[in-house]
C-alpha atoms as a PDB file:
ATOM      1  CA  UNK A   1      55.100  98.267 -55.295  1.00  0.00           C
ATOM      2  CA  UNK A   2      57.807  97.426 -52.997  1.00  0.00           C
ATOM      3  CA  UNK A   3      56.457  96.652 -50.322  1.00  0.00           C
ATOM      4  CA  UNK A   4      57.346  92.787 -49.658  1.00  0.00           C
ATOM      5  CA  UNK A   5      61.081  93.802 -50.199  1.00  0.00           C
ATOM      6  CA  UNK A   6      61.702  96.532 -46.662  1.00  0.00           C
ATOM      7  CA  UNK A   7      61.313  95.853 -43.282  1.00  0.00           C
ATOM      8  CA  UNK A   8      61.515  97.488 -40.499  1.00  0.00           C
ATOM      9  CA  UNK A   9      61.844 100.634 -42.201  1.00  0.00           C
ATOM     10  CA  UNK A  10      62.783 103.633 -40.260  1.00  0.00           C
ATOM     11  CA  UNK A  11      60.719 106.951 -41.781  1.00  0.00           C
ATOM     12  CA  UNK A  12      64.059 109.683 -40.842  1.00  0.00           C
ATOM     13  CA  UNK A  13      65.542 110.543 -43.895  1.00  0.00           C
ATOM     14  CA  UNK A  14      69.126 111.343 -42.130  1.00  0.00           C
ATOM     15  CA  UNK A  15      68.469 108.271 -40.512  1.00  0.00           C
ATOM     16  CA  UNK A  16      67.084 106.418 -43.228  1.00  0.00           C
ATOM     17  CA  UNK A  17      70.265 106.730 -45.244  1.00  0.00           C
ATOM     18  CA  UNK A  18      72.614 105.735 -42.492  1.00  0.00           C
ATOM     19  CA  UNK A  19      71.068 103.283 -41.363  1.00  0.00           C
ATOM     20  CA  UNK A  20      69.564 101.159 -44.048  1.00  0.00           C
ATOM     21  CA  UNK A  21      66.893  98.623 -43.703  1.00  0.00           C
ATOM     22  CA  UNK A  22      66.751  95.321 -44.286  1.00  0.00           C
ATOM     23  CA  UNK A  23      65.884  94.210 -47.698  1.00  0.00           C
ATOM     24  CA  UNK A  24      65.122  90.727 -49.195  1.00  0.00           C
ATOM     25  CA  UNK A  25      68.033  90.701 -52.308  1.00  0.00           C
ATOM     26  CA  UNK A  26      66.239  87.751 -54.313  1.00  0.00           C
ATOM     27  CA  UNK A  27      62.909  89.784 -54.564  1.00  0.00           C
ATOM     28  CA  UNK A  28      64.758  93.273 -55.468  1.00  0.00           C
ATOM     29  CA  UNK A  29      66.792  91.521 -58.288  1.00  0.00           C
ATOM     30  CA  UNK A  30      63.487  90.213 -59.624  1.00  0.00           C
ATOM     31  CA  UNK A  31      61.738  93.488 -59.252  1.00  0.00           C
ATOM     32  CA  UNK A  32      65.357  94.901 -60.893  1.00  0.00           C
ATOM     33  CA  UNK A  33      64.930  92.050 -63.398  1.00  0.00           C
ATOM     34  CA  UNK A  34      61.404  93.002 -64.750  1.00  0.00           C
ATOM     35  CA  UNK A  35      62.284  96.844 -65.135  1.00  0.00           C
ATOM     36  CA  UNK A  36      65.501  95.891 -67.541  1.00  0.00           C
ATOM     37  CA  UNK A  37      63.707  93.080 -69.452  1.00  0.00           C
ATOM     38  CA  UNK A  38      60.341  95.777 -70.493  1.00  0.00           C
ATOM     39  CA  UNK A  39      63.173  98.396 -71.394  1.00  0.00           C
ATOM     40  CA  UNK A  40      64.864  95.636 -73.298  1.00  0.00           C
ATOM     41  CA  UNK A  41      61.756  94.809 -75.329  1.00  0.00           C
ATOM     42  CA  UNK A  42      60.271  98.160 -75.757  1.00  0.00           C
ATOM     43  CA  UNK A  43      61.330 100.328 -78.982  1.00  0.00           C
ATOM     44  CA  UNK A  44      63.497 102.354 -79.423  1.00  0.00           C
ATOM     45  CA  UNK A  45      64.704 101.053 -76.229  1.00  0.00           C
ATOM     46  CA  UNK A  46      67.558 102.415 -74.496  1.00  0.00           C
ATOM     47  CA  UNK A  47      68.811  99.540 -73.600  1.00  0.00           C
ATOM     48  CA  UNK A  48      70.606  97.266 -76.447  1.00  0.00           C
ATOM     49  CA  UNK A  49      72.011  94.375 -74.503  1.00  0.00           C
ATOM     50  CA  UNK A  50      72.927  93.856 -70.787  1.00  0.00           C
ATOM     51  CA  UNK A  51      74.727  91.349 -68.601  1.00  0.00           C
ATOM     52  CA  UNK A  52      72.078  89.508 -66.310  1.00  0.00           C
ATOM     53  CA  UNK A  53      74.815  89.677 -63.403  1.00  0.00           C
ATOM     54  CA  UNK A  54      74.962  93.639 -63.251  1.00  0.00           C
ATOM     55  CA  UNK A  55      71.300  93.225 -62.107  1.00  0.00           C
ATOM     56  CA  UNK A  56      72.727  91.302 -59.106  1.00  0.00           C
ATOM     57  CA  UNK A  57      75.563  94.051 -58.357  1.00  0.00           C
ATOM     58  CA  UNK A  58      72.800  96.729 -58.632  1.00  0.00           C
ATOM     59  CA  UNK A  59      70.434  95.267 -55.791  1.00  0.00           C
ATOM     60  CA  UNK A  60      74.299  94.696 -53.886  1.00  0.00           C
ATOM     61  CA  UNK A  61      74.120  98.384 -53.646  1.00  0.00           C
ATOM     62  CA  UNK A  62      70.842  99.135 -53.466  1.00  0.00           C
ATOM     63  CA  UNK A  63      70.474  96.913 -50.760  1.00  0.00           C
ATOM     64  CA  UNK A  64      73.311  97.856 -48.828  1.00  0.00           C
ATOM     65  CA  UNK A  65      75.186  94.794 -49.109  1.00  0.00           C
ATOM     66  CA  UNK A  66      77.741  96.618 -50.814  1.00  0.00           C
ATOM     67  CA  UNK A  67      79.146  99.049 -48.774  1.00  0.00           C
ATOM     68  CA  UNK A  68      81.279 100.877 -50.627  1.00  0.00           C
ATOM     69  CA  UNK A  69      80.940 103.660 -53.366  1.00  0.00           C
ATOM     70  CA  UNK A  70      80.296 103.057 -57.251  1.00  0.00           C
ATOM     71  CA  UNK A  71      82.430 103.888 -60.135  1.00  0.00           C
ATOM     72  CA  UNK A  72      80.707 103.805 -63.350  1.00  0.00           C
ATOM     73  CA  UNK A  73      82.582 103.617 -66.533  1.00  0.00           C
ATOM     74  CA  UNK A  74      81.103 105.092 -69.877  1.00  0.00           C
ATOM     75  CA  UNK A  75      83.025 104.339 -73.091  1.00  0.00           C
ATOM     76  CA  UNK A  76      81.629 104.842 -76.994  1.00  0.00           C
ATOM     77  CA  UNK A  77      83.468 105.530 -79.972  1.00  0.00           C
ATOM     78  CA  UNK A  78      83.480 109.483 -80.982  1.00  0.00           C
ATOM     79  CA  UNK A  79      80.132 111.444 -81.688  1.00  0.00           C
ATOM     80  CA  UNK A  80      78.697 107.625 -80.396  1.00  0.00           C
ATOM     81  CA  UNK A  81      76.708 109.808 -77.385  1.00  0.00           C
ATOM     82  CA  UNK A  82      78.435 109.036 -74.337  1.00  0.00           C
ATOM     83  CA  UNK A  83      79.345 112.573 -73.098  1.00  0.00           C
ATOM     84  CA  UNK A  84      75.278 113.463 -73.371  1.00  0.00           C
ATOM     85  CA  UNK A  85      74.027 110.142 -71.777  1.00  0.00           C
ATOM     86  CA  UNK A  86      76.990 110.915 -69.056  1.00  0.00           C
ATOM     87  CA  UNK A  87      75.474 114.403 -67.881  1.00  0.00           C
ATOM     88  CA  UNK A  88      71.248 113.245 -68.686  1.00  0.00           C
ATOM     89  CA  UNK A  89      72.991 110.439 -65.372  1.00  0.00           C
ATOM     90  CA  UNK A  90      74.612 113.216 -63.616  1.00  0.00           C
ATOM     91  CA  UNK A  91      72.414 115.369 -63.615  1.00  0.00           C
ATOM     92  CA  UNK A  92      69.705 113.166 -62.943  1.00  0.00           C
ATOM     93  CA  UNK A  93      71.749 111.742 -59.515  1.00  0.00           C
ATOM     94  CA  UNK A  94      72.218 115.030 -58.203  1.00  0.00           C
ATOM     95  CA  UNK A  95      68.578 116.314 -58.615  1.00  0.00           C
ATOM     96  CA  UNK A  96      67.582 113.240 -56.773  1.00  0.00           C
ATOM     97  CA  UNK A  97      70.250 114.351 -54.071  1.00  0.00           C
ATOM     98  CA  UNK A  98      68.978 118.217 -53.799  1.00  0.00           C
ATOM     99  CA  UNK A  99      65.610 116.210 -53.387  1.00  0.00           C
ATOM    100  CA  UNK A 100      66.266 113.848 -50.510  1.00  0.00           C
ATOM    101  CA  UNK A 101      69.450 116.300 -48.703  1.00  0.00           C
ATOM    102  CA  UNK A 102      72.034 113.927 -49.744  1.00  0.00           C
ATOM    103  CA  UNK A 103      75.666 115.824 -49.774  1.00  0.00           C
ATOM    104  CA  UNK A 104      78.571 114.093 -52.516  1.00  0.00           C
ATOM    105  CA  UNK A 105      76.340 112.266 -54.142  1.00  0.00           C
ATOM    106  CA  UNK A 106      78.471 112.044 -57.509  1.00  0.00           C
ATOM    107  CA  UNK A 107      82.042 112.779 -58.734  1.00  0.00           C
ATOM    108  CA  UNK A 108      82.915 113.200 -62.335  1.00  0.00           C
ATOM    109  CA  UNK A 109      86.268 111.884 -63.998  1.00  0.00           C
ATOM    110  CA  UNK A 110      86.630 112.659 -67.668  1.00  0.00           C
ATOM    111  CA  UNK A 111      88.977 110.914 -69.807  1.00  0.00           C
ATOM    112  CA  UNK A 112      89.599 113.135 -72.011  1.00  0.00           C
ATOM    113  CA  UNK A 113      91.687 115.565 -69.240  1.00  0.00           C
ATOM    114  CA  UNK A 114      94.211 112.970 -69.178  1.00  0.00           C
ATOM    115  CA  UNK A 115      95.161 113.337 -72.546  1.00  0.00           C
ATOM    116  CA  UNK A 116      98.826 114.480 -72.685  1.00  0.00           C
ATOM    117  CA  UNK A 117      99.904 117.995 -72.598  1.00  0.00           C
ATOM    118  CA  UNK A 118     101.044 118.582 -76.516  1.00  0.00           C
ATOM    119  CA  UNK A 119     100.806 122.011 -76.771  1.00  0.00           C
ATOM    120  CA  UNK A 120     104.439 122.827 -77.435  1.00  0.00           C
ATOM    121  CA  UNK A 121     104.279 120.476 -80.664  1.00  0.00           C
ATOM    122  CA  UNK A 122     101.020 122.399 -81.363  1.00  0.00           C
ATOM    123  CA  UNK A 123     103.054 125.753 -81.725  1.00  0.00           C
ATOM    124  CA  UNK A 124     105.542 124.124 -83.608  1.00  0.00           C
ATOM    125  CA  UNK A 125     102.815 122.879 -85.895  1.00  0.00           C
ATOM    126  CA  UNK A 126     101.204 126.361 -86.203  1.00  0.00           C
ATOM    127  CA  UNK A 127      97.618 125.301 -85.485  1.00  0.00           C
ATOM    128  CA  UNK A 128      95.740 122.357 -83.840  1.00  0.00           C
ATOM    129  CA  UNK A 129      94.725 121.231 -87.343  1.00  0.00           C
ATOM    130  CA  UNK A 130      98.043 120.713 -88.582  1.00  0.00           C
ATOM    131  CA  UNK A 131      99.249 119.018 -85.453  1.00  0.00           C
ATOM    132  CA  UNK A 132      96.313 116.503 -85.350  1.00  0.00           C
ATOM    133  CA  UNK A 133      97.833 115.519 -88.819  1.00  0.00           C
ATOM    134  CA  UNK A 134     100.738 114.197 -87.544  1.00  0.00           C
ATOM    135  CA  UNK A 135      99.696 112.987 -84.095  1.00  0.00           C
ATOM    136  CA  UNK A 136      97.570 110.291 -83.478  1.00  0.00           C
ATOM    137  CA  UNK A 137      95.179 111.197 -80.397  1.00  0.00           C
ATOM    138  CA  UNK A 138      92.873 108.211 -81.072  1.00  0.00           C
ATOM    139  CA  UNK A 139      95.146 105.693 -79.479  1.00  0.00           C
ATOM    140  CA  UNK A 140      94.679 104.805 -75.655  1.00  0.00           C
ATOM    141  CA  UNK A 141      99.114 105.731 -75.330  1.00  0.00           C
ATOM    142  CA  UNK A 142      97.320 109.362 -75.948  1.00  0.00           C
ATOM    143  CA  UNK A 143      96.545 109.673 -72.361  1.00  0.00           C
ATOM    144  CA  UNK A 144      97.515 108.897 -69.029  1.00  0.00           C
ATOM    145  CA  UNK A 145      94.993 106.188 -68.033  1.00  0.00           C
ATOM    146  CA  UNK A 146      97.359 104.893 -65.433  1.00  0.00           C
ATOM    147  CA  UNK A 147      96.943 108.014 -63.340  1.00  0.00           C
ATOM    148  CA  UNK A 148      93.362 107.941 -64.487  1.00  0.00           C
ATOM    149  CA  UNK A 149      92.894 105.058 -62.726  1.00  0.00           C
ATOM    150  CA  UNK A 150      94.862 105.853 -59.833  1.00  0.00           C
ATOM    151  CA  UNK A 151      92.940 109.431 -58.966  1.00  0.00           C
ATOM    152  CA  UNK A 152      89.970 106.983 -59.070  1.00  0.00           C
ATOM    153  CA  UNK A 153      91.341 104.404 -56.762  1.00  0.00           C
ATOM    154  CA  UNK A 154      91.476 107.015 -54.577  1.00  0.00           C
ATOM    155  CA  UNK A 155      88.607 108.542 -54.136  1.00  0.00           C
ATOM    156  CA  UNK A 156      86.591 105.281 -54.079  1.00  0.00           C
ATOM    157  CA  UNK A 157      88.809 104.731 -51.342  1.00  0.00           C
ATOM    158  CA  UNK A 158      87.687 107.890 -49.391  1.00  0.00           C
ATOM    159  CA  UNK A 159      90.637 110.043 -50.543  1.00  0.00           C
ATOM    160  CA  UNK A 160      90.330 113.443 -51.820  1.00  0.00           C
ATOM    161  CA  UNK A 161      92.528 114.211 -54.546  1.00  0.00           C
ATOM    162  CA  UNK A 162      93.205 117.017 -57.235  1.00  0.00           C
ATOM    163  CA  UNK A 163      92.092 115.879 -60.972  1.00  0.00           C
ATOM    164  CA  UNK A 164      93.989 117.573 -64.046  1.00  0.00           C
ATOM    165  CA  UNK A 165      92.586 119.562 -66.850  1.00  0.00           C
ATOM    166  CA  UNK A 166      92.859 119.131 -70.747  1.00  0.00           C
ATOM    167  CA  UNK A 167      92.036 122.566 -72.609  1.00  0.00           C
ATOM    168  CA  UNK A 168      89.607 121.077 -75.689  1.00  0.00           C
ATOM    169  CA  UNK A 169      90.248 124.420 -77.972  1.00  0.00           C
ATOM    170  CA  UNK A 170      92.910 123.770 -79.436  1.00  0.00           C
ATOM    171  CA  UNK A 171      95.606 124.223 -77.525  1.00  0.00           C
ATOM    172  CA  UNK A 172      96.569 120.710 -76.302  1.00  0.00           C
ATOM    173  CA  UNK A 173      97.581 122.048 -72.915  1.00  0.00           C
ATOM    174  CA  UNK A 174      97.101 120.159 -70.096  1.00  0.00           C
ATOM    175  CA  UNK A 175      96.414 121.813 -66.545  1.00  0.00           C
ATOM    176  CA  UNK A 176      97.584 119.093 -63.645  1.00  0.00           C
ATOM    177  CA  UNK A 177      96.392 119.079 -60.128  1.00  0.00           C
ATOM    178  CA  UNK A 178      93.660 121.889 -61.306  1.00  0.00           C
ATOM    179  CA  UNK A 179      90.194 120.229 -59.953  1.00  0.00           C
ATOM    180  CA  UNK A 180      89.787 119.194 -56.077  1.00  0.00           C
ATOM    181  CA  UNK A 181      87.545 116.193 -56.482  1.00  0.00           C
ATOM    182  CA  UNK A 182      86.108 114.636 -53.196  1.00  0.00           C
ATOM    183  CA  UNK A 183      85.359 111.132 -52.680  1.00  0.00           C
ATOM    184  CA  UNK A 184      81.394 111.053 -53.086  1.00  0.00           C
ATOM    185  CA  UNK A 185      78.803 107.904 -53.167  1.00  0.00           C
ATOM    186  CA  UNK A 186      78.959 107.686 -57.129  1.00  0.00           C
ATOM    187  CA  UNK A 187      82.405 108.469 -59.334  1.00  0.00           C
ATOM    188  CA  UNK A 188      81.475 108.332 -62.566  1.00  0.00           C
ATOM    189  CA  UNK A 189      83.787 108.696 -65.923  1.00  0.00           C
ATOM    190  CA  UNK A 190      83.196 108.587 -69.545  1.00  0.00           C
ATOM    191  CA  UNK A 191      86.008 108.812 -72.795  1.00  0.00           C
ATOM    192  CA  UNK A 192      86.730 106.861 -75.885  1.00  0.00           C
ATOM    193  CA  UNK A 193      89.145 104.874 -73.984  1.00  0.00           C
ATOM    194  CA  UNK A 194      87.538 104.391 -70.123  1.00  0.00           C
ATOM    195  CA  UNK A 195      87.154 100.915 -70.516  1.00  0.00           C
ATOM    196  CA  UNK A 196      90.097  99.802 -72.070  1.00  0.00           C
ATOM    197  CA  UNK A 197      92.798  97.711 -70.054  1.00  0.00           C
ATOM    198  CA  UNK A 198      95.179  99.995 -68.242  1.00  0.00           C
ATOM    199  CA  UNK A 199      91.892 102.023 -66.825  1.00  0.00           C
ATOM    200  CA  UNK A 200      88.766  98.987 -66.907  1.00  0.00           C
ATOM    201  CA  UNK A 201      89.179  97.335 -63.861  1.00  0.00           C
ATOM    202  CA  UNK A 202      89.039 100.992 -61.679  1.00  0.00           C
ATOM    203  CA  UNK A 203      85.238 100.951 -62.633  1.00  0.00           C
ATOM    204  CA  UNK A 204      82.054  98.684 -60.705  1.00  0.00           C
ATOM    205  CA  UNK A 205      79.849  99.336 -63.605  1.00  0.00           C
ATOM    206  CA  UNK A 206      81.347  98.888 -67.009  1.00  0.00           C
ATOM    207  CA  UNK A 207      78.692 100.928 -69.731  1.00  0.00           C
ATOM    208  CA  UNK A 208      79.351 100.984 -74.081  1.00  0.00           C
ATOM    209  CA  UNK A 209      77.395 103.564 -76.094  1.00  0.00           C
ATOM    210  CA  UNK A 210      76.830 101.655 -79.493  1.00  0.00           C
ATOM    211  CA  UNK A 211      75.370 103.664 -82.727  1.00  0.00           C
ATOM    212  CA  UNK A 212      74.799 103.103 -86.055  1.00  0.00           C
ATOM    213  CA  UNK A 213      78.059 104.531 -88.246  1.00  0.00           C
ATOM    214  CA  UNK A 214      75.930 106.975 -90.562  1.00  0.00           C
ATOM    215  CA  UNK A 215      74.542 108.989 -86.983  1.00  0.00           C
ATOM    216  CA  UNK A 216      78.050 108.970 -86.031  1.00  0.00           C
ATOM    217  CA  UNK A 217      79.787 110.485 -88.961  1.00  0.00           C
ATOM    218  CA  UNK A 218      77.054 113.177 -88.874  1.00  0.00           C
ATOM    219  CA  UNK A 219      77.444 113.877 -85.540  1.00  0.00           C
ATOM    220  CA  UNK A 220      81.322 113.988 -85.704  1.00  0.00           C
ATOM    221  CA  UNK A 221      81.402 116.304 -88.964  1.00  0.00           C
ATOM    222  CA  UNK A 222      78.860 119.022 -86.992  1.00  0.00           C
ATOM    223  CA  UNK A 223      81.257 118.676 -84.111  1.00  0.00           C
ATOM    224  CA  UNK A 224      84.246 119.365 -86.252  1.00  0.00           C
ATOM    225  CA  UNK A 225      83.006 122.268 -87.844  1.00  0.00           C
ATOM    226  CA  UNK A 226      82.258 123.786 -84.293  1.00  0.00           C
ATOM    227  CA  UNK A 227      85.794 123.182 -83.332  1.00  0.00           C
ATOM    228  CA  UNK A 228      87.240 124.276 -86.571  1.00  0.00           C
ATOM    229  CA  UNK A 229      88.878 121.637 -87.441  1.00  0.00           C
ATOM    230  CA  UNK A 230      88.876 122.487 -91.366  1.00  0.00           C
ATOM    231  CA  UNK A 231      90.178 120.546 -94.097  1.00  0.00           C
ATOM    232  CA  UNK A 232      91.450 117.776 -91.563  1.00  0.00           C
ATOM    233  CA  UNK A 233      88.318 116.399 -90.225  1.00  0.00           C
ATOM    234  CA  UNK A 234      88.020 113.929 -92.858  1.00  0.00           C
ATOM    235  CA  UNK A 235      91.717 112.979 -91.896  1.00  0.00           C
ATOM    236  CA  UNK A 236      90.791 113.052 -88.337  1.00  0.00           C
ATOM    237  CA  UNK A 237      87.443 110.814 -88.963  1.00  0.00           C
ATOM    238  CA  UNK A 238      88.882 107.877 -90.652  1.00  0.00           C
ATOM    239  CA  UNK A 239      91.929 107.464 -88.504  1.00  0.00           C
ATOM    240  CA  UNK A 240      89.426 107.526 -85.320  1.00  0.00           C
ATOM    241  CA  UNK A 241      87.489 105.141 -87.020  1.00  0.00           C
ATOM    242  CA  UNK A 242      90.296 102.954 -88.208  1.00  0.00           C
ATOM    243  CA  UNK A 243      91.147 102.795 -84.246  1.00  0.00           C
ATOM    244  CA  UNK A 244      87.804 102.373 -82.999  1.00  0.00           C
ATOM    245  CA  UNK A 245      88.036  98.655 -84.335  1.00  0.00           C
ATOM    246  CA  UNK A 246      91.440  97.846 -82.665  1.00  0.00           C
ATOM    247  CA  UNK A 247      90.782  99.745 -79.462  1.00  0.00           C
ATOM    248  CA  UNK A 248      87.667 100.530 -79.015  1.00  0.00           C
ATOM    249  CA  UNK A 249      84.753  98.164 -79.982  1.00  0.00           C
ATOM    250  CA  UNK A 250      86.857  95.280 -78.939  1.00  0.00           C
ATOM    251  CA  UNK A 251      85.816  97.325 -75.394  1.00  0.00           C
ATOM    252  CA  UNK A 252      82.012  96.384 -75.554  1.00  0.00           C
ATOM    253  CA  UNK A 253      82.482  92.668 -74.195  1.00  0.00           C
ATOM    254  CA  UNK A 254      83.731  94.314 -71.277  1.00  0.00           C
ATOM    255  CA  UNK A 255      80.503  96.042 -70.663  1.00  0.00           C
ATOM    256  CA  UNK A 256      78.020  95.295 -68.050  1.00  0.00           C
ATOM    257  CA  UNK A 257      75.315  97.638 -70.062  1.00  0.00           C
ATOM    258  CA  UNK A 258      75.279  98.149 -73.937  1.00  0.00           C
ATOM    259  CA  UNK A 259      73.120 101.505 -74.186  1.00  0.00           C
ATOM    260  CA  UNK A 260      71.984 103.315 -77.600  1.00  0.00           C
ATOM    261  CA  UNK A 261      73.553 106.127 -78.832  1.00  0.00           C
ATOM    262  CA  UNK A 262      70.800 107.269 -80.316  1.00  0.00           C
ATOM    263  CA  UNK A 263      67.548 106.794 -78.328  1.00  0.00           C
ATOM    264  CA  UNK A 264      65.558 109.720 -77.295  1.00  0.00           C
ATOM    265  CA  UNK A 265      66.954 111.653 -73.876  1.00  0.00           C
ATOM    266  CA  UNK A 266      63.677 111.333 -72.621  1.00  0.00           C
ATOM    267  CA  UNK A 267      63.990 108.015 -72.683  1.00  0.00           C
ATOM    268  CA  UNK A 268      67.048 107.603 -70.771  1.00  0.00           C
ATOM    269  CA  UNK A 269      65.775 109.712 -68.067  1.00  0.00           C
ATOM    270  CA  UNK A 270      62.748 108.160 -67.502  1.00  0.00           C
ATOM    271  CA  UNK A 271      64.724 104.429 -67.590  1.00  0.00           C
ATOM    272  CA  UNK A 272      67.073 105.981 -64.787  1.00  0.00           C
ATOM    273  CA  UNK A 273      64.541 107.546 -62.497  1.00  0.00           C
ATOM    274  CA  UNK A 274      62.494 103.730 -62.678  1.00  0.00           C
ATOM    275  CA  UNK A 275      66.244 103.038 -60.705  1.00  0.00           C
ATOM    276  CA  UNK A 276      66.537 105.492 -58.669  1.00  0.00           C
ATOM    277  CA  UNK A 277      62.494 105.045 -58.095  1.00  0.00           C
ATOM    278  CA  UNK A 278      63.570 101.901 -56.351  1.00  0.00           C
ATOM    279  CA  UNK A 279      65.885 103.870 -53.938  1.00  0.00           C
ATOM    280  CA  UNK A 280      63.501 106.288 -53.537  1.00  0.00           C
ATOM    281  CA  UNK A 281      60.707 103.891 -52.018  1.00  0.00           C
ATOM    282  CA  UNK A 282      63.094 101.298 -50.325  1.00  0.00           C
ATOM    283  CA  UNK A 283      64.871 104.440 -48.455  1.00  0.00           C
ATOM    284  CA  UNK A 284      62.576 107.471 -48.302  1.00  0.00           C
ATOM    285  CA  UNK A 285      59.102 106.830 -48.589  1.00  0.00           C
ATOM    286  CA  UNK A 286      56.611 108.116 -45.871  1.00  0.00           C
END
């Protein structure tokens, strides 16, 4: 399949991933080109649009050209998808890694523990319901995304540092310097606000999560009722839509990758291991 792309390819995995071989770039970007293009033009495809220059940064790190670890950025509008595609991409990373013995293979970064600890106007306000009444938590000024960006700065710059952590029940408290994170070969983050502009430019691979708005408000209303959010989700709904047009769609030209919100899992997971296929054959094939 690949064959015209290695040379010289040495058959040690430990060495193998040290140690990488050399690779003709024009003929993996084709062989990148083809997979996105059938994916594009098959339905149901998860795939809704794409930038023809990501395909050149992918074979940049595929090939080794690009030295340096990845940050991925995942960003939809609420109930859009994004937390589910985010773990389907973890998870499949790191069963690749358990495969091959590959150690830090991926660090998560989740927006939504940099939200702003509130939870002393959430006991004045008597419950999380009634506080999400008054306070808008569907504007980027929500959250910290300048020390978002600056915890992933630094571990894409080999630094180890400790992440905070946002308690989603209800209580709006905010945990800092609660999560060691170590600086690992992928850094990956996803939130309704990871690629807007005080956080974008921290990320090497910019990815929207578009869906249709009737999926979306069913998804969001199930959610609510699991969190109890009561007589205030409908509140809660149309303000975070209202904002998703000023803050957040205006976010998908940034993206390198447009993916559906609402294409089967199985789908997405075969699409990814086509990619990580690639890696597979290029660095440890017999």
């Amino acid at each position: 399949m690949l064959q015209n792309i290695t040379q010289n390819t040495n058959k040690s995995v430990e060495t193998q991933y040290i140690t990488r071989p050399t690779i003709n770039c024009d003929e993996l970007e084709l062989y990148l080109s083809r997979i996105f293009e059938k994916e594009l033009n098959t339905p149901e495809s998860v795939l809704l649009s794409y930038n023809p220059f990501v395909i050149k940064k992918i074979a940049g790190y595929l090939s080794g050209k690009i030295q340096m670890p990845a940050s991925i950025g995942i960003a939809g509008e609420t109930a859009s998808g994004k937390s589910t595609i985010t773990k389907d991409l973890i998870d499949t990373i790191e069963s690749f890694a358990t495969e091959f013995g590959i150690d830090d293979s991926i660090t998560r970064v989740n927006t939504d523990d940099y939200y702003y600890d509130r939870s002393e106007m959430v006991k004045a306000a008597g419950s999380f319901s009634e506080f999400a009444k008054n306070y808008d938590l569907d504007v980027p000024e929500a959250l910290e995304l300048e020390l978002m960006s600056k915890h992933i700065k630094e571990l894409l710059s080999g630094k180890s540092t400790y992440l905070p952590k946002y308690d989603m029940s209800g209580t709006a408290i905010r945990h800092d310097n609660y999560t060691l994170a170590k600086p690992s070969k992928v850094i990956i983050s996803e939130g309704l606000f990871t690629l807007t502009d005080k956080v974008k430019d921290a990320f090497n691979f910019k990815i929207y999560v578009d869906i249709p708005e009737k999926l979306k408000r069913e998804r969001f209303f199930v959610r609510a009722e699991e969190r109890g959010l009561g007589d205030s989700a409908e509140h809660i709904y149309a303000n975070a839509n209202k904002k998703a047009e000023f803050y957040i769609r205006p976010c998908k030209k940034y993206a390198d990758i447009v993916l559906s919100g609402y294409a089967d899992r199985i789908k997405y997971k075969n699409f990814l291991n086509k990619i990580i296929g690639i890696v597979q054959e290029l660095y440890f094939a017999d």
